[in-house]
Protein backbone atom coordinates (compact mmCIF):
# COMPACT_ATOMS: atom_id res chain seq x y z
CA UNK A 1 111.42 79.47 116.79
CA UNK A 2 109.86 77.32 114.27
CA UNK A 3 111.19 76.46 110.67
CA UNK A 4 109.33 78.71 108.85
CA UNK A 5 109.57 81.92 111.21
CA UNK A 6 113.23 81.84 111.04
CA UNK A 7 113.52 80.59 106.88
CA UNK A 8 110.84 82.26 105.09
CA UNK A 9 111.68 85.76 103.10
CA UNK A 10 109.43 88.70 103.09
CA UNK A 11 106.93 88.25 100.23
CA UNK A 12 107.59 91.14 97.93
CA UNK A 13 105.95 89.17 94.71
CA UNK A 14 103.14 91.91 94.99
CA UNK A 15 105.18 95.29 96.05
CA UNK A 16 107.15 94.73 92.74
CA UNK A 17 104.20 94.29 90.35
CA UNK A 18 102.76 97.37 92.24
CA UNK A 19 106.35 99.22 91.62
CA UNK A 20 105.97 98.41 87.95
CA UNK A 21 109.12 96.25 88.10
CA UNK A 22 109.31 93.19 85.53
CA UNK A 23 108.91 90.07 87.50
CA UNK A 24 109.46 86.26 86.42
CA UNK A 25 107.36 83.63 87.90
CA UNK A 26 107.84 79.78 87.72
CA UNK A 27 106.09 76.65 88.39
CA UNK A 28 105.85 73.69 89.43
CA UNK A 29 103.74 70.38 90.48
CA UNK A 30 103.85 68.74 93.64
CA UNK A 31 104.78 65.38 93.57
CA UNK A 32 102.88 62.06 94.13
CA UNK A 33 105.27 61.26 97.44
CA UNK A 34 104.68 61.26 101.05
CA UNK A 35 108.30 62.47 101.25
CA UNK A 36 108.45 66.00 101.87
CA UNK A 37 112.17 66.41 100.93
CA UNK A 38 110.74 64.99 96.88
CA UNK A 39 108.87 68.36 96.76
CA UNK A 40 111.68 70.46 98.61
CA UNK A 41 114.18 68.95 95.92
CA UNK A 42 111.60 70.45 92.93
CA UNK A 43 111.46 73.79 94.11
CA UNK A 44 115.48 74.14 95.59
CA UNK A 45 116.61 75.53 92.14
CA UNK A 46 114.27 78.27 91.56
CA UNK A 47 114.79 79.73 95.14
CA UNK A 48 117.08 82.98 94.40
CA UNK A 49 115.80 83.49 90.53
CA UNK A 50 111.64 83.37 90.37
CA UNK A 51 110.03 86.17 91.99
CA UNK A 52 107.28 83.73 92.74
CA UNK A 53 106.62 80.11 92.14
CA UNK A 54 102.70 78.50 91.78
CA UNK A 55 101.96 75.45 93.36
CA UNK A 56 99.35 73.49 90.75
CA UNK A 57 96.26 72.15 93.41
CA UNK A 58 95.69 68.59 91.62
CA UNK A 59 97.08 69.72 87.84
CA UNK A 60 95.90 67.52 84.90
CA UNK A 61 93.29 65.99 87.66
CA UNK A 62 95.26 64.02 89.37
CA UNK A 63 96.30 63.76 93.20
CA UNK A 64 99.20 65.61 94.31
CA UNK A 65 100.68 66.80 97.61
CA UNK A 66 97.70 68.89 98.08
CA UNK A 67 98.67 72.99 96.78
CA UNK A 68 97.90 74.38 100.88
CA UNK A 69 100.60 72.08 102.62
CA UNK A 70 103.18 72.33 99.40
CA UNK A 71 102.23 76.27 99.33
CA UNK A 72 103.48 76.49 103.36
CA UNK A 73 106.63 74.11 102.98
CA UNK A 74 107.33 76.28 99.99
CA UNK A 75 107.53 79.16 102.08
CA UNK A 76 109.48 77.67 104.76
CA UNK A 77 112.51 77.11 102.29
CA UNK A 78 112.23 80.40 101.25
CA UNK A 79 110.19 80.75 98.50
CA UNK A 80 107.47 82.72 97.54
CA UNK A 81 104.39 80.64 96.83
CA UNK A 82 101.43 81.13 94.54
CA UNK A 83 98.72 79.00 95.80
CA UNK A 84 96.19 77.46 93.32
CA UNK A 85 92.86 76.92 94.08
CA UNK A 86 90.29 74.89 92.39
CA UNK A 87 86.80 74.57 91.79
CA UNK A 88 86.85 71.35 91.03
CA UNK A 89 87.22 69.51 94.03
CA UNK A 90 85.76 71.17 97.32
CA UNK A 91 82.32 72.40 98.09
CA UNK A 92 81.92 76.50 99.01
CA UNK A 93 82.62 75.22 102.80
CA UNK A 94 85.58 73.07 102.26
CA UNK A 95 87.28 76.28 100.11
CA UNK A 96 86.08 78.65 102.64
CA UNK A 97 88.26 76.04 104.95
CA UNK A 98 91.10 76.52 103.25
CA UNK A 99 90.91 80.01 102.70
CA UNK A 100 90.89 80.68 106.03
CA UNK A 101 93.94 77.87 106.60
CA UNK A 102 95.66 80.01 103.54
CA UNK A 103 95.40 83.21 105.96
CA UNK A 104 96.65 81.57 108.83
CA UNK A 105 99.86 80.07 107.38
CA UNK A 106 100.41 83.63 105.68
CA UNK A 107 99.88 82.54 102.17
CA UNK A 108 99.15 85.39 100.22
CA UNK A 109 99.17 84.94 96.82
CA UNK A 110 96.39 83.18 95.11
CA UNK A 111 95.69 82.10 91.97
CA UNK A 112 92.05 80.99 91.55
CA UNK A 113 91.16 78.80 88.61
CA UNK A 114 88.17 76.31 87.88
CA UNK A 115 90.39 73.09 87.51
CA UNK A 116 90.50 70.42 84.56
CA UNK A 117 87.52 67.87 84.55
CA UNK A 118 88.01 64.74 85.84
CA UNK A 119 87.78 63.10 82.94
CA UNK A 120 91.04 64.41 82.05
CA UNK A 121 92.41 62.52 84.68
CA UNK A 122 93.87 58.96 85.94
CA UNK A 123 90.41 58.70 87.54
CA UNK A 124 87.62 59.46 85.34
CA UNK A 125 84.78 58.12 87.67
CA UNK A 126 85.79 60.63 90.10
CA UNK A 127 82.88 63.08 90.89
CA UNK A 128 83.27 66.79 89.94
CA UNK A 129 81.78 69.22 92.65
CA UNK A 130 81.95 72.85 91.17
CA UNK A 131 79.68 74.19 93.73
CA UNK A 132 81.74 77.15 93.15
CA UNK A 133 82.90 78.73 89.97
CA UNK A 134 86.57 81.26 90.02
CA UNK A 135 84.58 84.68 90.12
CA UNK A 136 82.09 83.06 92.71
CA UNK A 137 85.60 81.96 94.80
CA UNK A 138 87.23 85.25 93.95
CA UNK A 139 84.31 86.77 95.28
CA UNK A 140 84.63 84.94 98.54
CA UNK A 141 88.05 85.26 99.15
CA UNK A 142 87.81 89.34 97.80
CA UNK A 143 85.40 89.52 100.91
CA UNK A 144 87.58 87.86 103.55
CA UNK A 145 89.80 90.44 102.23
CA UNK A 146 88.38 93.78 102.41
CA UNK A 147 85.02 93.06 104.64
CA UNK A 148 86.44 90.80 106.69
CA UNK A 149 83.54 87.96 106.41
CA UNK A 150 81.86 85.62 104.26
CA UNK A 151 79.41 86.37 101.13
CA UNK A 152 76.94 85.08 103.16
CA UNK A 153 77.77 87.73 106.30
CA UNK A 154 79.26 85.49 108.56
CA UNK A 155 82.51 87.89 110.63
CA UNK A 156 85.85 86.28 110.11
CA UNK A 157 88.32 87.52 112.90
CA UNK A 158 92.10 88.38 112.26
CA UNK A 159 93.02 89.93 108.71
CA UNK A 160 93.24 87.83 105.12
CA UNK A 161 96.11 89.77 103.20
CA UNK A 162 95.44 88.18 99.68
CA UNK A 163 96.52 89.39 96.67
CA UNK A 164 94.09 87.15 94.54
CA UNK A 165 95.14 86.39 91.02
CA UNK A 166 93.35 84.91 87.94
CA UNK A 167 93.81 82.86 84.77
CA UNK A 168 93.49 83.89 80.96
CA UNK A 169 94.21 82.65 77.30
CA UNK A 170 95.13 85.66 75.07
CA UNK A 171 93.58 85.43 71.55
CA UNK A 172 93.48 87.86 68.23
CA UNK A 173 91.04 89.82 69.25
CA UNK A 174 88.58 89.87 66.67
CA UNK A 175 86.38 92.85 65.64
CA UNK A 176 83.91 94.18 68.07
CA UNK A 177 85.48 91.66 71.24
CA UNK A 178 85.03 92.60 74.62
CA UNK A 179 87.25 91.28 77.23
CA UNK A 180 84.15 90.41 79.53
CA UNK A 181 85.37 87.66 81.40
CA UNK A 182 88.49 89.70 82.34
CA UNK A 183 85.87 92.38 83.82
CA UNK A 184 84.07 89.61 85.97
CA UNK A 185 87.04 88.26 87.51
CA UNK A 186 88.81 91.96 87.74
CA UNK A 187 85.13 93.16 89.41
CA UNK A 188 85.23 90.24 91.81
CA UNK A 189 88.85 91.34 93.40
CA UNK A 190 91.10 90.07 90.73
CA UNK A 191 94.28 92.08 90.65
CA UNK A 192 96.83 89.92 88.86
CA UNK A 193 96.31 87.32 85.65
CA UNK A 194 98.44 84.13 84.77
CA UNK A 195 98.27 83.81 80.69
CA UNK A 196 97.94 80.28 79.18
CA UNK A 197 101.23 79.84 77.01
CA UNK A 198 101.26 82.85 74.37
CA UNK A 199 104.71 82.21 72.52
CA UNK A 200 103.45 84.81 69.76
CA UNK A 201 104.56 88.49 70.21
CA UNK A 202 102.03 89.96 67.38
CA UNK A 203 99.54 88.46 68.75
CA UNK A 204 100.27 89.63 72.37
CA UNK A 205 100.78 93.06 71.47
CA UNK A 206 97.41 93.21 69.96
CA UNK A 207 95.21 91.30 72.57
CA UNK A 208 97.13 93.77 75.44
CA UNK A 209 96.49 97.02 72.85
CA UNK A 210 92.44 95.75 72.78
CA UNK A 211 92.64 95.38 76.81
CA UNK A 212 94.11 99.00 76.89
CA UNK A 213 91.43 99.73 75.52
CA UNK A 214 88.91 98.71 78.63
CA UNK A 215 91.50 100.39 81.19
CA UNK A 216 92.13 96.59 82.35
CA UNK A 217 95.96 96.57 82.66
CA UNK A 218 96.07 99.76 84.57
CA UNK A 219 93.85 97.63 87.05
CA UNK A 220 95.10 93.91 86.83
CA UNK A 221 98.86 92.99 86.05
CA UNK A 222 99.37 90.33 83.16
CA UNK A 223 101.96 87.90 83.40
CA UNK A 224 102.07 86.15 80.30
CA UNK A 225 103.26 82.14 79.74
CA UNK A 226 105.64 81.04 78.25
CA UNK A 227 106.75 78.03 77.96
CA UNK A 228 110.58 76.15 78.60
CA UNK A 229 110.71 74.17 75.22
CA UNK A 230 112.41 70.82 74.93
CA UNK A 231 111.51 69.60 71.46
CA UNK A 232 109.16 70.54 68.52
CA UNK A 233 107.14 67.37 69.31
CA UNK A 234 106.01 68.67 72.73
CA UNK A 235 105.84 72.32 71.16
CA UNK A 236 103.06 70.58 68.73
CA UNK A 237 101.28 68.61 71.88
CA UNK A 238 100.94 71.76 73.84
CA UNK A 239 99.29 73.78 70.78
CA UNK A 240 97.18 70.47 70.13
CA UNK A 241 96.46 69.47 73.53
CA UNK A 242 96.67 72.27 76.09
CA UNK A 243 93.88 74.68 76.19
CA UNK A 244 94.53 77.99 75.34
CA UNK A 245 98.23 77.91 73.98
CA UNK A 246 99.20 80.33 71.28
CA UNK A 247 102.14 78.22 69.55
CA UNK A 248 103.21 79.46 66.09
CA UNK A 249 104.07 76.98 63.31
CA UNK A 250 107.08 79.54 63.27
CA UNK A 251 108.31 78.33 66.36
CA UNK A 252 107.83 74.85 65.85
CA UNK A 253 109.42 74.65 62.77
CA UNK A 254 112.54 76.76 64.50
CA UNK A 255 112.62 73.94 67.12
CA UNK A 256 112.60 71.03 64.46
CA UNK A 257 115.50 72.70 62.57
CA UNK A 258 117.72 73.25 65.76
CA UNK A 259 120.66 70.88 66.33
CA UNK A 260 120.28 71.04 70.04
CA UNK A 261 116.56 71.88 70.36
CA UNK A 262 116.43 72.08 74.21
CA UNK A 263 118.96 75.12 74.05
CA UNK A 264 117.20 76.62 70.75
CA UNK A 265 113.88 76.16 73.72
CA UNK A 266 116.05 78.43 75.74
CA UNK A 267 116.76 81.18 73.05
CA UNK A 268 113.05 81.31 72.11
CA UNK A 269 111.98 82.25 76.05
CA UNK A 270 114.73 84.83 76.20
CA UNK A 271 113.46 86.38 73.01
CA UNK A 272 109.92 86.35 73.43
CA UNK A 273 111.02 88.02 77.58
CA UNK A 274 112.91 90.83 75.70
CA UNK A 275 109.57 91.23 73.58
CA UNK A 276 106.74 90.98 75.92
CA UNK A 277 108.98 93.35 78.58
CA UNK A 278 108.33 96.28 75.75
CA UNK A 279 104.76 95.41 75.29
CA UNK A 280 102.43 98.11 77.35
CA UNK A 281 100.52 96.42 79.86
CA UNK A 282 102.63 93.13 80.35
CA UNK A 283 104.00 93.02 84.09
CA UNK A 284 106.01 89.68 83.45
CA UNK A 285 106.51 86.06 82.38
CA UNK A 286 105.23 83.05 83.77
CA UNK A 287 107.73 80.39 82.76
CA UNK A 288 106.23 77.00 83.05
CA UNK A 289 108.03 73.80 81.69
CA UNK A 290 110.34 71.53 83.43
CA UNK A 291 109.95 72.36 87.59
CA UNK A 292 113.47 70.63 88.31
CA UNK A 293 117.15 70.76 86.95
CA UNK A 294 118.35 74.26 85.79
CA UNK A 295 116.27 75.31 82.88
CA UNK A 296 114.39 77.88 83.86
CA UNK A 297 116.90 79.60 86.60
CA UNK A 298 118.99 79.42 83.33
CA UNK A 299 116.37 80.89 81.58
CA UNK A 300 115.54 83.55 84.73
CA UNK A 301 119.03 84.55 85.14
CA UNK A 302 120.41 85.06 81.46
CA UNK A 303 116.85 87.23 81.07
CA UNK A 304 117.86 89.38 83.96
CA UNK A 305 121.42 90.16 82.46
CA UNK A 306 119.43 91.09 79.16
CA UNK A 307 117.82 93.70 81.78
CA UNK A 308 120.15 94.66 83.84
């Protein structure tokens, strides 16, 4: 029997958000090696604490083990992959390509997401494609899923078991906001959302309160970033630089007072986990910061004691 028949663990990432249960997801970033054991060595401490771990598909626009081979050694040690894709990279035919190699190698979990510009990259001159954009891939992969064949009505044989997930930034809602781009990508098969960091309680409980609203989390389960923090100088690049994050001065100025600021990092995620778990609508945590050394299985493992 082969590596992965006898090594890889049933996926369950999906039966628990369906059974209501509170899961924790991590992340990480394949490396830039052509040794496979660099990538196993990122992802060894998560295995037994995240319910499921994404694989970034070229993060920050710049090469990587590519997110479909990482995603299926993942799984061989174990692991429970999320699978990015991207629009940025790959015409419709190329993603249709990789959705069906996704199927194949039993990768269920996707999370679908447009990509950063190249510009953002090591290689600027490198030529954006975006012949696709998420809801248009959602769509695609949404009807490999339930019709079993391409938009275009081509018949796909064997079965494509996604569970097809999508990306959002929580904001204050202001008045008369409608969550539209939620609807698109719930209407084109989405059925479980990745937040951008939100390390702000308040304003969680009123973004998920104005989604109650729309019926949305009875339909699509939110698992909301957070992030690992190390230092109050890379708390104030992530609210500067990263699009999306919801970083309070409250918690910056926490992290700048701390004596050991990677541990007050650690208090601040199990705080904001006891929070969001009593929030209505919030399925979990996506924990994203460092990928290696014991941070967030620390993180993961104290939360679950809070729980248990």
């Amino acid at each position: 029997m082969s590596g992965f028949s006898q090594r890889a663990k049933p996926q369950k990432f999906r039966d628990k958000l369906k059974a209501r249960q509170f899961v924790i997801t991590a992340e990480i970033t394949p490396p830039v090696s052509c040794a496979r054991e660099d990538l196993v060595a990122l992802a060894r401490p998560l295995i037994g604490f995240a319910d499921a771990v994404n694989v970034t598909d070229g993060a920050s626009a710049q090469p990587h083990v590519s997110a479909l081979a990482a995603a299926s050694i993942l799984a061989a040690e174990g692991l429970e992959p999320i699978m990015q894709f991207v629009c940025r990279d790959k015409n419709r035919i190329a993603l249709q390509s990789e959705l069906l190699a996704a199927a194949t190698l039993n990768l269920r979990n996707l999370l679908i997401l447009r990509g950063d510009d190249p510009s953002a990259g090591d290689q600027p001159d490198a030529k954006p494609v975006f012949d696709l954009d998420p809801v248009g891939l959602m769509r695609t992969a949404q009807a490999l899923r339930d019709q079993g064949e391409f938009p275009y009505g081509r018949k796909v044989k064997g079965r494509a078991d996604f569970f097809i997930g999508a990306a959002d930034a929580p904001i204050d809602p202001p008045a008369g906001w409608k969550p539209q781009g939620l609807i698109a990508k719930m209407n084109a098969g989405a059925e479980f959302v990745q937040t951008q960091f939100c390390m702000d309680a308040g304003l969680l409980a009123r973004y998920m309160q104005r989604l109650a609203g729309h019926g949305i989390p009875e339909k699509m389960h939110f698992l909301v970033g957070i992030a690992a923090l190390k230092s109050a100088r890379s708390a104030r690049w992530m609210r500067e630089r990263l699009y999306g994050t919801i970083m309070p001065e409250r918690v910056i100025e926490r992290m700048e007072r701390a004596a050991d600021a990677p541990a007050e990092g650690r208090r601040i995620a199990l705080e904001l986990i006891e929070h969001y778990a009593k929030i209505p609508g919030v399925a979990g945590v996506h924990i994203m910061g460092p990928s290696s050394g014991e941070t967030i299985p620390e993180i993961i493992s104290q939360a679950r004691m809070l729980r248990a």
